[in-house]
N, C-alpha and C. Protein backbone atom coordinates (compact mmCIF):
# COMPACT_ATOMS: atom_id res chain seq x y z
N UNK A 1 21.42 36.26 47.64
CA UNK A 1 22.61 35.77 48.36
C UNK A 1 23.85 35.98 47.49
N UNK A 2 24.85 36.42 47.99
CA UNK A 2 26.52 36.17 47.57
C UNK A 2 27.07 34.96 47.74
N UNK A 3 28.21 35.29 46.66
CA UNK A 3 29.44 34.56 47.12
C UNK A 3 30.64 35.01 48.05
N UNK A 4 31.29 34.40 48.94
CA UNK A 4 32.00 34.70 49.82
C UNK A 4 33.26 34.35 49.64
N UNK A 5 34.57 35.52 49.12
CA UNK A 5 35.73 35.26 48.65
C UNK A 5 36.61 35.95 50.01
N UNK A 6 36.99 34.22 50.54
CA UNK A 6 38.05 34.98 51.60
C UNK A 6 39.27 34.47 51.01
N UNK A 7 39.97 35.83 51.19
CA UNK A 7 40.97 35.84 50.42
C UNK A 7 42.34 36.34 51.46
N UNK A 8 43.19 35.76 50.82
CA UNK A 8 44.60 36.18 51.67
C UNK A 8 44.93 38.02 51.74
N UNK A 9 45.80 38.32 52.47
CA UNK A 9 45.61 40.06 52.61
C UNK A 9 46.65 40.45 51.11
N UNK A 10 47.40 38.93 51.19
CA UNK A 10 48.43 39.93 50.24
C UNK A 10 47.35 39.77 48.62
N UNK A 11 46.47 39.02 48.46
CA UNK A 11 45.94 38.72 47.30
C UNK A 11 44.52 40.04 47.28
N UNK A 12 43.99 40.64 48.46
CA UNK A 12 42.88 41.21 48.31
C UNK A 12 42.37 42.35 47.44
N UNK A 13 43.69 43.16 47.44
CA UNK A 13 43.10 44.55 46.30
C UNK A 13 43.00 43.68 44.76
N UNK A 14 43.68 42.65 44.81
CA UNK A 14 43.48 41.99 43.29
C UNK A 14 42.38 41.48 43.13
N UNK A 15 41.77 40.68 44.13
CA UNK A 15 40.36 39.62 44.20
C UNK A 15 39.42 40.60 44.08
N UNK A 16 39.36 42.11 44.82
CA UNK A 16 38.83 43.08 44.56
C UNK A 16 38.73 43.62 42.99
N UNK A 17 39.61 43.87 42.39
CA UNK A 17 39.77 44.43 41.10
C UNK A 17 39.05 43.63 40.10
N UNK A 18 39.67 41.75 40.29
CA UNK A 18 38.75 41.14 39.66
C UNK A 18 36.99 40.67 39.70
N UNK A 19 36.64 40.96 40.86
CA UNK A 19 35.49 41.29 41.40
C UNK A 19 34.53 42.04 40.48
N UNK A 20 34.99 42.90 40.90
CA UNK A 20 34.45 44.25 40.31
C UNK A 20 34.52 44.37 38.69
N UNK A 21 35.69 44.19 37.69
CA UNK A 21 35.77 43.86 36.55
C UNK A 21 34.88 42.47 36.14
N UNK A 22 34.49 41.92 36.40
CA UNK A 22 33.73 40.86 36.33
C UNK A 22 32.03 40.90 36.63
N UNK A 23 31.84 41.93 37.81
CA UNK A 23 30.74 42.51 38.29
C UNK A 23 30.03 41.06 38.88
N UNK A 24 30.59 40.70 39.51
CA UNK A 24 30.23 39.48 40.40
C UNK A 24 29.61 39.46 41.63
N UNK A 25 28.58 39.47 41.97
CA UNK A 25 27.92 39.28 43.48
C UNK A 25 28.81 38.67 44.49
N UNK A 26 29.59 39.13 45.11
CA UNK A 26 30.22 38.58 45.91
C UNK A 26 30.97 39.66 46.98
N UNK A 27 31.37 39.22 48.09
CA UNK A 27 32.21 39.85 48.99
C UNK A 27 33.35 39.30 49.15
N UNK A 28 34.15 40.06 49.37
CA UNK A 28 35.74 39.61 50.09
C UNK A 28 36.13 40.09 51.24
N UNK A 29 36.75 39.19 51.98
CA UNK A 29 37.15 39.55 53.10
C UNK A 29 38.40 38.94 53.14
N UNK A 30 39.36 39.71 53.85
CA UNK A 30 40.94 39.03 53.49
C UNK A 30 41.11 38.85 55.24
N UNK A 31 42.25 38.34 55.33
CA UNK A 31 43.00 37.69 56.60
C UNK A 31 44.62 38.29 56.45
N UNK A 32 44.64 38.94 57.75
CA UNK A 32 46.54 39.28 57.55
C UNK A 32 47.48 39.26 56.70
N UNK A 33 48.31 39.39 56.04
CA UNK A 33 49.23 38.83 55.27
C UNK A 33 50.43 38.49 56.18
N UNK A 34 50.73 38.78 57.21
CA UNK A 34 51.70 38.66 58.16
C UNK A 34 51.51 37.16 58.42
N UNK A 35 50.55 36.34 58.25
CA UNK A 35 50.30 35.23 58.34
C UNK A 35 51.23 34.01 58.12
N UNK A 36 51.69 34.59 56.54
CA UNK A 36 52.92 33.93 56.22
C UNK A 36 53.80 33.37 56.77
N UNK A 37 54.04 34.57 57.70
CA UNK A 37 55.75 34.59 58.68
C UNK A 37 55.00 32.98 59.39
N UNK A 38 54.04 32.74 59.72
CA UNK A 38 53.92 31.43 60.58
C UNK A 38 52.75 31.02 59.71
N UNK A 39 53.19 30.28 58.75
CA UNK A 39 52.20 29.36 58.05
C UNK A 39 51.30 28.63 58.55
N UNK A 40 52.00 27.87 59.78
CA UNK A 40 50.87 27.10 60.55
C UNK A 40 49.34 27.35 61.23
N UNK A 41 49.41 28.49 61.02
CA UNK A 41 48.56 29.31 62.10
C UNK A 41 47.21 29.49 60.66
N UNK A 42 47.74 29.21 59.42
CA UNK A 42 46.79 29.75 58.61
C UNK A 42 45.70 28.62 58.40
N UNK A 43 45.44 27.72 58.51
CA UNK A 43 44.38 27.25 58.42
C UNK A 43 42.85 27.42 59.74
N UNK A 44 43.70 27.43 60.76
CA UNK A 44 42.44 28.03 61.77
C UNK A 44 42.06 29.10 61.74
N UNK A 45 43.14 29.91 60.95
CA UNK A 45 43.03 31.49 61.08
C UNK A 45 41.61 31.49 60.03
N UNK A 46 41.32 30.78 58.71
CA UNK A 46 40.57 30.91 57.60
C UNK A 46 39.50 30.21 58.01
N UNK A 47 39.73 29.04 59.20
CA UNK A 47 38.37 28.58 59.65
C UNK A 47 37.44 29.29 60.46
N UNK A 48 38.24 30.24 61.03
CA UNK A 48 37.91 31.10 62.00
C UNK A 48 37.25 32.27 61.52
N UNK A 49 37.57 32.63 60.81
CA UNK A 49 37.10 33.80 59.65
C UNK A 49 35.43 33.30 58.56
N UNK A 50 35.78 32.03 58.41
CA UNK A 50 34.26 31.27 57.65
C UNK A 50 33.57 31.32 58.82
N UNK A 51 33.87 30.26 59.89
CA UNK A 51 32.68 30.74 60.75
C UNK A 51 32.13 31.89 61.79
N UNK A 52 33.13 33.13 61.81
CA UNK A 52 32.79 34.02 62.44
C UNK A 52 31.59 34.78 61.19
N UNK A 53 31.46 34.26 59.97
CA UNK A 53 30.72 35.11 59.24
C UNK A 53 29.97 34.50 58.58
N UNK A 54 30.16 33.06 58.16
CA UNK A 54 28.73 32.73 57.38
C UNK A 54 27.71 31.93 58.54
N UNK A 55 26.67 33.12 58.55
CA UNK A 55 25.32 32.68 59.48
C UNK A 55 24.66 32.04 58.02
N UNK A 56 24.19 30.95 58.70
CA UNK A 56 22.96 30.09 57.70
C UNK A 56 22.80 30.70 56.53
N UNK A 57 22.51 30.73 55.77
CA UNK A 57 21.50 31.31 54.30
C UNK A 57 22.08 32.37 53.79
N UNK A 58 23.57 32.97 54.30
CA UNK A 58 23.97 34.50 54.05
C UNK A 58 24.69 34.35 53.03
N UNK A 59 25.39 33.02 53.26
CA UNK A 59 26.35 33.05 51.17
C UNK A 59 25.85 31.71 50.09
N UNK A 60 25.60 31.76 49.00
CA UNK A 60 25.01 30.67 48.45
C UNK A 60 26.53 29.56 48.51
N UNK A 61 27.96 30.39 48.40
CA UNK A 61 29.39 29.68 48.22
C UNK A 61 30.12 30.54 48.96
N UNK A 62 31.11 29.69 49.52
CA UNK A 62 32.80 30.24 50.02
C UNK A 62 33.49 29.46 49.73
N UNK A 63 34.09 30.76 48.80
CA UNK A 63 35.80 30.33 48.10
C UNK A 63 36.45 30.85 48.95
N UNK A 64 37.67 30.27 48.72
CA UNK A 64 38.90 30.42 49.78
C UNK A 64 40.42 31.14 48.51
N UNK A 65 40.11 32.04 48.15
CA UNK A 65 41.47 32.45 47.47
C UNK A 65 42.49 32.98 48.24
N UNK A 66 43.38 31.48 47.98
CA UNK A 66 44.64 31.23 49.08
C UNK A 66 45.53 30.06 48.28
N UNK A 67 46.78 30.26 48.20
CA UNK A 67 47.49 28.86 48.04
C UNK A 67 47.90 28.12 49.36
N UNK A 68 48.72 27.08 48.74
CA UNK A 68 49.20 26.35 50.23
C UNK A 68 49.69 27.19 51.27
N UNK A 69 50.51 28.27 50.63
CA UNK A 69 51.26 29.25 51.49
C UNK A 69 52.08 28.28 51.99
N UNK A 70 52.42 27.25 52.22
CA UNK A 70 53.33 26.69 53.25
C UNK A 70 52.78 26.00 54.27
N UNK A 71 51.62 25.26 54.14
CA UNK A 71 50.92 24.76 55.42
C UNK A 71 50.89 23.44 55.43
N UNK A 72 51.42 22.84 54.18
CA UNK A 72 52.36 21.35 53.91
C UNK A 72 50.51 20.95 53.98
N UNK A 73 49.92 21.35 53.11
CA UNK A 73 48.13 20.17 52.84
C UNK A 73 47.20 20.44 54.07
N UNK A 74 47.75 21.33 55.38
CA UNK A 74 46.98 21.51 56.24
C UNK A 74 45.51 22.27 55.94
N UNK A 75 46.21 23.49 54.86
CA UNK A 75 44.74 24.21 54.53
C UNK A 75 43.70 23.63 54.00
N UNK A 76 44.06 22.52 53.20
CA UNK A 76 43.29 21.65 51.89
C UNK A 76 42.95 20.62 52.81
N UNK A 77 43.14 19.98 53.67
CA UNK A 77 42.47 19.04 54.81
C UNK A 77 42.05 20.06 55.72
N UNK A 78 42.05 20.89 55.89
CA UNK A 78 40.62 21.70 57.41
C UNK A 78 39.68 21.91 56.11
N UNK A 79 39.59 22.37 54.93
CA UNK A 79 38.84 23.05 53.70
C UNK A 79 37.78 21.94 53.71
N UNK A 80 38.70 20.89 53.43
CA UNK A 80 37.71 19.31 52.75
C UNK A 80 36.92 18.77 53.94
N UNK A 81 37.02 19.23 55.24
CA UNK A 81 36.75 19.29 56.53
C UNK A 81 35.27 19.86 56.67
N UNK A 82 35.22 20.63 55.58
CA UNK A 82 34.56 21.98 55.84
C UNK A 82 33.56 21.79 54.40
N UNK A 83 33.68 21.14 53.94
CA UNK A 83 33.46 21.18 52.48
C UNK A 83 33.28 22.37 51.84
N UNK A 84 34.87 23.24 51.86
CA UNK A 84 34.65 24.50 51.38
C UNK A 84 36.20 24.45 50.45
N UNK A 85 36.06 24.55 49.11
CA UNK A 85 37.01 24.82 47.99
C UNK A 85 37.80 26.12 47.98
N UNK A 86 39.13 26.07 47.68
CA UNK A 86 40.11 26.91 47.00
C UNK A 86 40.62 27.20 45.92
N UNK A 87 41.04 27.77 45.02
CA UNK A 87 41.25 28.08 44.20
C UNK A 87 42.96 27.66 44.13
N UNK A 88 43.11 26.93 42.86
CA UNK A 88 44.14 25.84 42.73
C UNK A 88 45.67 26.71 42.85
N UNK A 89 46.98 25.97 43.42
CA UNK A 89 47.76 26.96 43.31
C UNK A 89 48.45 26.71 44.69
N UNK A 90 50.01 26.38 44.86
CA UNK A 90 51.14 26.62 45.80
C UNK A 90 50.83 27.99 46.68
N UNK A 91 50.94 29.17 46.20
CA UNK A 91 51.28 30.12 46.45
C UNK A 91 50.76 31.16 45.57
N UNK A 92 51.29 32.55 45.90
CA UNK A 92 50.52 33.75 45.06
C UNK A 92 51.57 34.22 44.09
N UNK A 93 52.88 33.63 43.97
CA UNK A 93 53.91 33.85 42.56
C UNK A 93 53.17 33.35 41.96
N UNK A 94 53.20 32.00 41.91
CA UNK A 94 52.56 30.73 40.87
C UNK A 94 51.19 31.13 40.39
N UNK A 95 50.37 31.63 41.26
CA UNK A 95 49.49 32.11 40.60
C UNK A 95 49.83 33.68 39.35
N UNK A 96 50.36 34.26 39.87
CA UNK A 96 50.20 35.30 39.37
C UNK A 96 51.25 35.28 38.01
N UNK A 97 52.52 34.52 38.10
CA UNK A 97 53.49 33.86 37.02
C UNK A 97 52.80 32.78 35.77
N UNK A 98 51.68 31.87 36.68
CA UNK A 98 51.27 30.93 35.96
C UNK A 98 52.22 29.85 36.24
N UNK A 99 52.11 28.03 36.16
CA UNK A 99 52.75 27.51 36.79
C UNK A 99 54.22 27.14 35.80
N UNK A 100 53.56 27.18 34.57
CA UNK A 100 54.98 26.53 33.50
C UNK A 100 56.20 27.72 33.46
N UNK A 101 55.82 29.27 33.72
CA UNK A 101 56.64 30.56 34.02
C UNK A 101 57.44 30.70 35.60
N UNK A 102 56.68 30.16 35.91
CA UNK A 102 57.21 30.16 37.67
C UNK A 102 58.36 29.01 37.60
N UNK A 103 57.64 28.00 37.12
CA UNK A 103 58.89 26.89 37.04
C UNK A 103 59.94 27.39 36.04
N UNK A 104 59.87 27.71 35.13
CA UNK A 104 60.66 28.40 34.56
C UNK A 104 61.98 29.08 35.45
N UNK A 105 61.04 30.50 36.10
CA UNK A 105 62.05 31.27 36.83
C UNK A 105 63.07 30.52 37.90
N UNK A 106 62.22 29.26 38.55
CA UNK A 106 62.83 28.34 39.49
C UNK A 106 64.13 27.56 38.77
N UNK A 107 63.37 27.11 37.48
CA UNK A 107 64.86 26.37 36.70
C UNK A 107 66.01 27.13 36.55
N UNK A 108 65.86 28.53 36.31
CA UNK A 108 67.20 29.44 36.14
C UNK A 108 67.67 29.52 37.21
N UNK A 109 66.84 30.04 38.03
CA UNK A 109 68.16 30.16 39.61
C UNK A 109 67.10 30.08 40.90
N UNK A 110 66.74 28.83 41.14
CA UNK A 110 66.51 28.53 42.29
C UNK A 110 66.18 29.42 43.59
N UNK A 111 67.30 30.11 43.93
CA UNK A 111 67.79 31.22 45.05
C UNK A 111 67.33 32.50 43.99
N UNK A 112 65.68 32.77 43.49
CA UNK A 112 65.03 33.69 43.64
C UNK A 112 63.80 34.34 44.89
N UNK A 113 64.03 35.22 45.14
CA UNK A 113 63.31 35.87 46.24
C UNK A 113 61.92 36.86 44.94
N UNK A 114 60.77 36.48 45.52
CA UNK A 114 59.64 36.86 44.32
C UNK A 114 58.87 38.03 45.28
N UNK A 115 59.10 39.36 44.31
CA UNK A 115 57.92 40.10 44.83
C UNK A 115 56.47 40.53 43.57
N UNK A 116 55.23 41.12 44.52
CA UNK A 116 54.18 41.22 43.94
C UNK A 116 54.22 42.88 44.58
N UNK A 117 53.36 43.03 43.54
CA UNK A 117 52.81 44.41 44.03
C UNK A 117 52.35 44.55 45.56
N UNK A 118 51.53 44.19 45.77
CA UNK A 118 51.66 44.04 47.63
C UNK A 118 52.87 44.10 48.31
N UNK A 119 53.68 43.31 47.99
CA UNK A 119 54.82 42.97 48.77
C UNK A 119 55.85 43.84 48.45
N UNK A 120 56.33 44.73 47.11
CA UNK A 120 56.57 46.01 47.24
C UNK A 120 56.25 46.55 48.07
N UNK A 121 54.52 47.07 47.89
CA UNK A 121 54.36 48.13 48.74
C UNK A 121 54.50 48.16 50.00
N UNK A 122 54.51 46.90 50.66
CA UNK A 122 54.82 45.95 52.04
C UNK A 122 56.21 45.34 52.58
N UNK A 123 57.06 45.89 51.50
CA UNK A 123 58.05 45.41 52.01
C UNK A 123 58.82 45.68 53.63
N UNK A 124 59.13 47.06 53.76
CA UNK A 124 59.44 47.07 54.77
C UNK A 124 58.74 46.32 56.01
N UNK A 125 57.20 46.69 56.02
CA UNK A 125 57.21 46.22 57.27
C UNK A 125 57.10 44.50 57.05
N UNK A 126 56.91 44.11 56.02
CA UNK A 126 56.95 42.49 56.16
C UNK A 126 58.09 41.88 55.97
N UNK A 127 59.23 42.02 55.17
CA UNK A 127 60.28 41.57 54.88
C UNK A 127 61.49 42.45 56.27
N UNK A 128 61.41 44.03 56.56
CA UNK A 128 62.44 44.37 57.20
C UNK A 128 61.89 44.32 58.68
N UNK A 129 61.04 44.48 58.89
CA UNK A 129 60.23 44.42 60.26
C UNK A 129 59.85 42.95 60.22
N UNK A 130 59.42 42.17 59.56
CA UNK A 130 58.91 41.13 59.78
C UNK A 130 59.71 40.38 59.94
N UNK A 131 60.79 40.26 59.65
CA UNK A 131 61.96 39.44 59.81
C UNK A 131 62.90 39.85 60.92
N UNK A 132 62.86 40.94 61.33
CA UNK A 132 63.71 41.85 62.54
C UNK A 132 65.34 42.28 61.72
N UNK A 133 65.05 42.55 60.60
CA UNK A 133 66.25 43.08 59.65
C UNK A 133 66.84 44.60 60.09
N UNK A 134 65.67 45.23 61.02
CA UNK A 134 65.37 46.82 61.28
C UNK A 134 66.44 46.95 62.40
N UNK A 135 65.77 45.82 63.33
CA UNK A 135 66.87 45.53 64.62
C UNK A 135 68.23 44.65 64.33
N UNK A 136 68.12 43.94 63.85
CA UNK A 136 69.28 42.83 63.61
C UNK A 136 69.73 43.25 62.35
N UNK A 137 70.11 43.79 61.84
CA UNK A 137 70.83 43.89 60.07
C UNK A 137 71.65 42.51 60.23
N UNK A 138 72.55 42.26 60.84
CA UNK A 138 73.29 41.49 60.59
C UNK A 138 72.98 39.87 60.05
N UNK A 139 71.46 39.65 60.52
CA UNK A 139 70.54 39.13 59.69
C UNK A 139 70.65 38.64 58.74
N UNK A 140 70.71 39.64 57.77
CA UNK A 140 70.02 40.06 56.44
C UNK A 140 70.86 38.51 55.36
N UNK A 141 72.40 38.03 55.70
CA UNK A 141 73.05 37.31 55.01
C UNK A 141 72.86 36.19 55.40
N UNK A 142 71.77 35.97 56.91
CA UNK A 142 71.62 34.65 56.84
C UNK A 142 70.29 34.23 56.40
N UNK A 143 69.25 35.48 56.14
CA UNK A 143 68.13 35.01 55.32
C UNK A 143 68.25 34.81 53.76
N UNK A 144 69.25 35.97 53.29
CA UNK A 144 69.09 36.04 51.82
C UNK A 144 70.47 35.73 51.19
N UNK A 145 71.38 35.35 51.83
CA UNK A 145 72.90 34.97 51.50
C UNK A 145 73.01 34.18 50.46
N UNK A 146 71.78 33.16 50.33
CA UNK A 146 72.00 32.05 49.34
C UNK A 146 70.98 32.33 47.98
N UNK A 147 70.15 33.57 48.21
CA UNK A 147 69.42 33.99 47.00
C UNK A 147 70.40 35.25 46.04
N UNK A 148 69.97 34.56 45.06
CA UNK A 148 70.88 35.27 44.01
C UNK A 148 69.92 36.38 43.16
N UNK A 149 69.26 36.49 43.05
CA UNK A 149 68.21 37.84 42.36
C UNK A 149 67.21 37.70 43.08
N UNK A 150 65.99 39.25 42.62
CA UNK A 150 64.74 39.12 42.94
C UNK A 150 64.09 39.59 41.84
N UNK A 151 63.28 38.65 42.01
CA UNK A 151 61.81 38.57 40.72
C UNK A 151 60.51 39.30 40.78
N UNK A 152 60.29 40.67 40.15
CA UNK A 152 59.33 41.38 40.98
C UNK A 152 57.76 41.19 39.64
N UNK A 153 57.10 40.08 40.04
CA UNK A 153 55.65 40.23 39.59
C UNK A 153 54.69 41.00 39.31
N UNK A 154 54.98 41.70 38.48
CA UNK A 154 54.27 43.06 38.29
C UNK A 154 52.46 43.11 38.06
N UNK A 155 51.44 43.51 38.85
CA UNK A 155 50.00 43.37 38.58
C UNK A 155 49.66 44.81 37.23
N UNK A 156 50.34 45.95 38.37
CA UNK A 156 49.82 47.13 37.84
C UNK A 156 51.04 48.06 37.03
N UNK A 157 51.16 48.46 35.97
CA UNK A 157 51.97 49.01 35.25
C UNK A 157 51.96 50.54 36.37
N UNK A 158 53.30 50.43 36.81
CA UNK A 158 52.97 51.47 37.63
C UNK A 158 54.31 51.74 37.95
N UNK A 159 55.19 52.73 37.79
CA UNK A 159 56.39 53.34 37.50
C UNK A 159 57.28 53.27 39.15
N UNK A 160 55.82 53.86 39.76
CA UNK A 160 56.23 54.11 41.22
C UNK A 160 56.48 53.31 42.06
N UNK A 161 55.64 51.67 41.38
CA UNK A 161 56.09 50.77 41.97
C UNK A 161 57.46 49.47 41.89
N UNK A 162 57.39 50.29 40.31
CA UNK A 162 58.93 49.77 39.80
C UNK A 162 60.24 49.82 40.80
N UNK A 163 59.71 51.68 40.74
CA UNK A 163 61.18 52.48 42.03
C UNK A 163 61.09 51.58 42.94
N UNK A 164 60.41 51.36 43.75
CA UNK A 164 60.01 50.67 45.18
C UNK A 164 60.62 49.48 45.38
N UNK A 165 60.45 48.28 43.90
CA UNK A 165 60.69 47.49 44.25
C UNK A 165 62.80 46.93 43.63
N UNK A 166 62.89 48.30 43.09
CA UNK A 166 64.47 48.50 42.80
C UNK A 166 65.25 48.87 44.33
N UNK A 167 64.39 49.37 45.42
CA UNK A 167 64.86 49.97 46.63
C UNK A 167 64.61 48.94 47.18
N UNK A 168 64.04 48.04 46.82
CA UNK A 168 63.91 46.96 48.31
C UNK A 168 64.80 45.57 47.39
N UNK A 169 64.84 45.42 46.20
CA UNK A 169 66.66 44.61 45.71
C UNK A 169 67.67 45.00 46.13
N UNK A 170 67.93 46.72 46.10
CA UNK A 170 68.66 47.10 46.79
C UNK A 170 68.81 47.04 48.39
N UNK A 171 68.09 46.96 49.37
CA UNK A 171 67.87 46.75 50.27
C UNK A 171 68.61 45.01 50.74
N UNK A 172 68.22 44.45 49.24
CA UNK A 172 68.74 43.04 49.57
C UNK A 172 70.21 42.58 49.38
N UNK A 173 70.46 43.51 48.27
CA UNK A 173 72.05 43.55 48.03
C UNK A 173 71.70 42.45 46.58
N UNK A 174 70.84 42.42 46.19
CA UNK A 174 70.29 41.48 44.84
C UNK A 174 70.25 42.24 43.73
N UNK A 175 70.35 41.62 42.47
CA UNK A 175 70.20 42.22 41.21
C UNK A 175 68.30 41.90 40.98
N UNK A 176 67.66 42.72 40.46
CA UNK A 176 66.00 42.66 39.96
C UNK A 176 65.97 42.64 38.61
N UNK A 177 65.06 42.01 38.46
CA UNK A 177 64.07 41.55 37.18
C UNK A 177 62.94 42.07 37.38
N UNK A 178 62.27 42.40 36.32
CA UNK A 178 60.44 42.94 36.63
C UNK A 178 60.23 42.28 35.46
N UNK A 179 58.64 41.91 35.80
CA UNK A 179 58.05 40.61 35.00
C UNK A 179 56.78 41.17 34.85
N UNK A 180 56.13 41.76 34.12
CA UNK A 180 54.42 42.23 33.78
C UNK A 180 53.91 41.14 33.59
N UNK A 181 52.65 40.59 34.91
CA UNK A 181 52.06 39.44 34.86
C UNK A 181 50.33 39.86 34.53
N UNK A 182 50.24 41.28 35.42
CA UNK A 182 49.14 41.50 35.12
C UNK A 182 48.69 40.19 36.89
N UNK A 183 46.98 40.03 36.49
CA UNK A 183 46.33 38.98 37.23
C UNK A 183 46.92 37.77 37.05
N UNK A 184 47.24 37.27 35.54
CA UNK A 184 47.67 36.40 35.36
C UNK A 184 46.73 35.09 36.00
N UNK A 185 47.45 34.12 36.45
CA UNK A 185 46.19 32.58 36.63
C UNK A 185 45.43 32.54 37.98
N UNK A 186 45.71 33.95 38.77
CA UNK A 186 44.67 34.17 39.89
C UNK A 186 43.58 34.56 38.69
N UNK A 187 43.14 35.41 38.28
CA UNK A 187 42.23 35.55 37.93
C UNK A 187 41.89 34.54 36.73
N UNK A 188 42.22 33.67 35.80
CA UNK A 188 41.60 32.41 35.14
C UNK A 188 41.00 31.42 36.82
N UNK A 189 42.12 31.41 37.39
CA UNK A 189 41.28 30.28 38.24
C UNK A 189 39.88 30.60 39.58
N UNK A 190 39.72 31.97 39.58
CA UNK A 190 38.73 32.57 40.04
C UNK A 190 37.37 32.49 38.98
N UNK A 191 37.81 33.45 37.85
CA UNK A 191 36.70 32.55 36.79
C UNK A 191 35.86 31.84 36.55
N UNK A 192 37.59 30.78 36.59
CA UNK A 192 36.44 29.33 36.13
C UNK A 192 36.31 28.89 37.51
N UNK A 193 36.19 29.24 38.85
CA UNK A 193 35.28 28.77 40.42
C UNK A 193 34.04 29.72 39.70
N UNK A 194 34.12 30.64 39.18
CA UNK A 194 32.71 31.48 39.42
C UNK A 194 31.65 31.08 38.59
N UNK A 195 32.56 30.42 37.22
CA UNK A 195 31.99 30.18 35.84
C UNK A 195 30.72 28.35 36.38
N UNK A 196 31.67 27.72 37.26
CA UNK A 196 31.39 26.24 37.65
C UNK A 196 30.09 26.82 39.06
N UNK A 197 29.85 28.06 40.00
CA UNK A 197 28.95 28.37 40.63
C UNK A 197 27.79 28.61 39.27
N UNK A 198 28.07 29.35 38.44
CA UNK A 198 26.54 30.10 37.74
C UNK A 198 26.10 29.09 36.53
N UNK A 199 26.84 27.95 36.55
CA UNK A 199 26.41 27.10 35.43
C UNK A 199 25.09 26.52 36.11
């Protein structure tokens, strides 16, 4: 039997990477990342996903690698519902910043907008399509008017994704920062869930 890592869409090529670097019996299966745009929707969406797939005896555990995302404790009450654990953590900056760095970036200027490698490579359609920035430009100053930079979380040393995410600050009319986080405390807090299964 496996373990069963359902994981958010924007977190999956990472849960993957650490997977596999770890050589862990387990599967992942991710859920939308578009999810975001309506937070509310994410806790049935992940209940819906556990039980469309664990038949009886098929996973020994299901982890849930996901933060609050914004569901104000909804995910963490259907979970405890379920008696099925997540992996600790607001969101996928905080994880990937770590929490005393994230607060950090928050103490300097508040009105930061945070990207990850996903969300580079996703920007358009989640940030300019997802928001209707494509159709509406005029938009754009009442979503991001009051953010003053963007903070781009870097997983993979990767040049191309540097460019990308200088075109989508630009896109915002923001000054960028790039921050090499690497996995950072997604992968410690995956770990130690995997380290607390094999003990």
């Amino acid at each position: 039997m496996t373990v069963l890592l359902i994981a958010c869409g924007a977190l999956a090529r990472e849960v993957i990477a650490i997977r596999d670097r770890h050589e862990w019996n387990a599967q992942v299966l991710a859920l939308p990342a578009l999810l975001h745009n309506e937070p509310s929707k994410i806790p049935a969406a992940v209940k819906a996903r556990i039980e469309d797939v664990c038949a009886p005896g098929q996973y020994e555990n299901v982890i849930v690698v996901y933060g609050d995302c914004g569901t104000g404790g909804m995910l963490d009450r259907m979970l405890a519902g379920i008696e099925v654990e997540r992996i600790a953590g607001p969101h996928c900056y905080e994880q990937y910043a770590d929490i005393e760095a994230f607060n950090v970036f928050m103490d300097e200027a508040p009105g930061t907008f945070f990207l990850t490698d996903y969300m580079v490579q996703s920007f358009d359609h989640l940030v300019i399509e997802g928001l209707g920035l494509d159709r509406y430009p005029e938009l754009l100053d009442m979503y991001f008017g009051n953010y003053q930079r963007v903070v781009y979380l870097q997983q993979r040393d990767d040049k191309a994704l540097r460019e990308e995410a200088a075109t989508a600050a630009n896109q915002l009319g923001l000054p960028l920062e790039i921050h090499f986080t690497g996995y950072g405390a997604l992968e410690e807090r995956l770990v130690h869930k995997m380290n607390l299964l094999q003990a």
